[in-house]
Protein backbone atom coordinates (compact mmCIF):
# COMPACT_ATOMS: atom_id res chain seq x y z
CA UNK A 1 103.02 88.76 67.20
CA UNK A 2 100.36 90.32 69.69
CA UNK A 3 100.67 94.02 70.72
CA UNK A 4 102.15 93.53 74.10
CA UNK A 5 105.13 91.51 72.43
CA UNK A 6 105.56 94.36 69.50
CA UNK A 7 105.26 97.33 72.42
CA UNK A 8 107.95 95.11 74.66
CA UNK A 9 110.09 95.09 71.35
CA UNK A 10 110.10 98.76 71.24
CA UNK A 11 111.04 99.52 74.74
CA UNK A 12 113.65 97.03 74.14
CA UNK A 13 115.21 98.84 71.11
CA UNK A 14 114.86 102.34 72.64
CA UNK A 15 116.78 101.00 75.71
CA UNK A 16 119.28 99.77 73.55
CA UNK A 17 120.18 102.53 71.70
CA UNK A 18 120.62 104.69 74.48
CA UNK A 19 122.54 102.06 75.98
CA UNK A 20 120.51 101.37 78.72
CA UNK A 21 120.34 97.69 80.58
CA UNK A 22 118.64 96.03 83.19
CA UNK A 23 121.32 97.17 86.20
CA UNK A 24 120.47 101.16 85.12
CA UNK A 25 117.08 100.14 85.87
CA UNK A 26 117.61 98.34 89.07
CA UNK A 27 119.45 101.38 89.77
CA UNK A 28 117.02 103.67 89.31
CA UNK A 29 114.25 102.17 90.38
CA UNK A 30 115.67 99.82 93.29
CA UNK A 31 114.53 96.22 94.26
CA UNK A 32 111.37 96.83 95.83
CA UNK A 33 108.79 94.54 95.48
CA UNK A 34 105.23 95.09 95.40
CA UNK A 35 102.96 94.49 98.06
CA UNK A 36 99.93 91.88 97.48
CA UNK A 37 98.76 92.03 100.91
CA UNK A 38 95.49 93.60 101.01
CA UNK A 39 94.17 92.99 104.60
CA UNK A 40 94.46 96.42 105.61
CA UNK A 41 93.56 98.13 102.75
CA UNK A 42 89.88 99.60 103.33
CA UNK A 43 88.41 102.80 102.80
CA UNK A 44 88.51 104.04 106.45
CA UNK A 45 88.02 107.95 107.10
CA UNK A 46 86.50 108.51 103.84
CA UNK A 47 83.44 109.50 105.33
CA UNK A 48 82.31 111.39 107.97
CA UNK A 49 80.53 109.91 110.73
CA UNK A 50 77.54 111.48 109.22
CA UNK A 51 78.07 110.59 105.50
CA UNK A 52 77.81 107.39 104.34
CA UNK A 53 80.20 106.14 101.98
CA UNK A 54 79.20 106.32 98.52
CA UNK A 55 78.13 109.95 99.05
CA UNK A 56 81.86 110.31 100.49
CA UNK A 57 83.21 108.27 97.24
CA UNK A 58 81.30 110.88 94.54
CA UNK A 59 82.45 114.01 96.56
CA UNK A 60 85.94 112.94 96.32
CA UNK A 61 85.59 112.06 92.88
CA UNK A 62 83.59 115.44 91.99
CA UNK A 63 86.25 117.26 93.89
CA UNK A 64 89.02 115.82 91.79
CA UNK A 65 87.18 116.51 88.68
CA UNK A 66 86.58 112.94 87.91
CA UNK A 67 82.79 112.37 88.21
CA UNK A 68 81.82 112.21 84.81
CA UNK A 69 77.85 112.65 84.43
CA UNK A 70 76.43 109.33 82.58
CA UNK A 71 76.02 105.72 83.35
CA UNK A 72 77.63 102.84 83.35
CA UNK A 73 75.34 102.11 79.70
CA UNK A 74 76.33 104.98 78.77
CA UNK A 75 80.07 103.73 78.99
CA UNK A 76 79.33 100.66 77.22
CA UNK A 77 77.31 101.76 74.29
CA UNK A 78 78.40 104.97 74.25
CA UNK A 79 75.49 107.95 75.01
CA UNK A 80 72.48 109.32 73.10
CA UNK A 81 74.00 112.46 72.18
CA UNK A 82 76.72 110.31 70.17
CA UNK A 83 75.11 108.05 68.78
């Protein structure tokens, strides 16, 4: 049995015993369905008229505490101070 299987089984039996069932979650979560349209998704009014955009990008990131100093090797194979 793979792990998404054996973590489905789980959520199954905790939903069980507290007697939980497919309606609840309808209920509590509604019908909506999830939108796959992605025309108008873009990145509009991220930056400035004087910034360009992947300056914009790492400010927001930075600002949100997310910009992580490093590369994308460093990610991979981990970086030279753990190694």
């Amino acid at each position: 049995m793979s792990q998404p299987d054996d973590a489905l089984d789980v959520l199954r039996g905790v939903w069980s015993a507290q007697g939980q069932t497919s309606a609840d979650l309808d209920e509590d979560c509604g019908t909506t369905k999830t939108c796959k349209k992605m025309a108008g998704v873009g990145f509009d009014g991220l930056a400035g008229a004087d910034e360009d955009l992947r300056t914009a990008w790492r400010a927001r990131l930075e600002r949100e505490g997310k910009l992580k100093p490093g590369s994308v090797r460093d990610l991979i194979l981990g970086s030279a101070e753990v190694r």
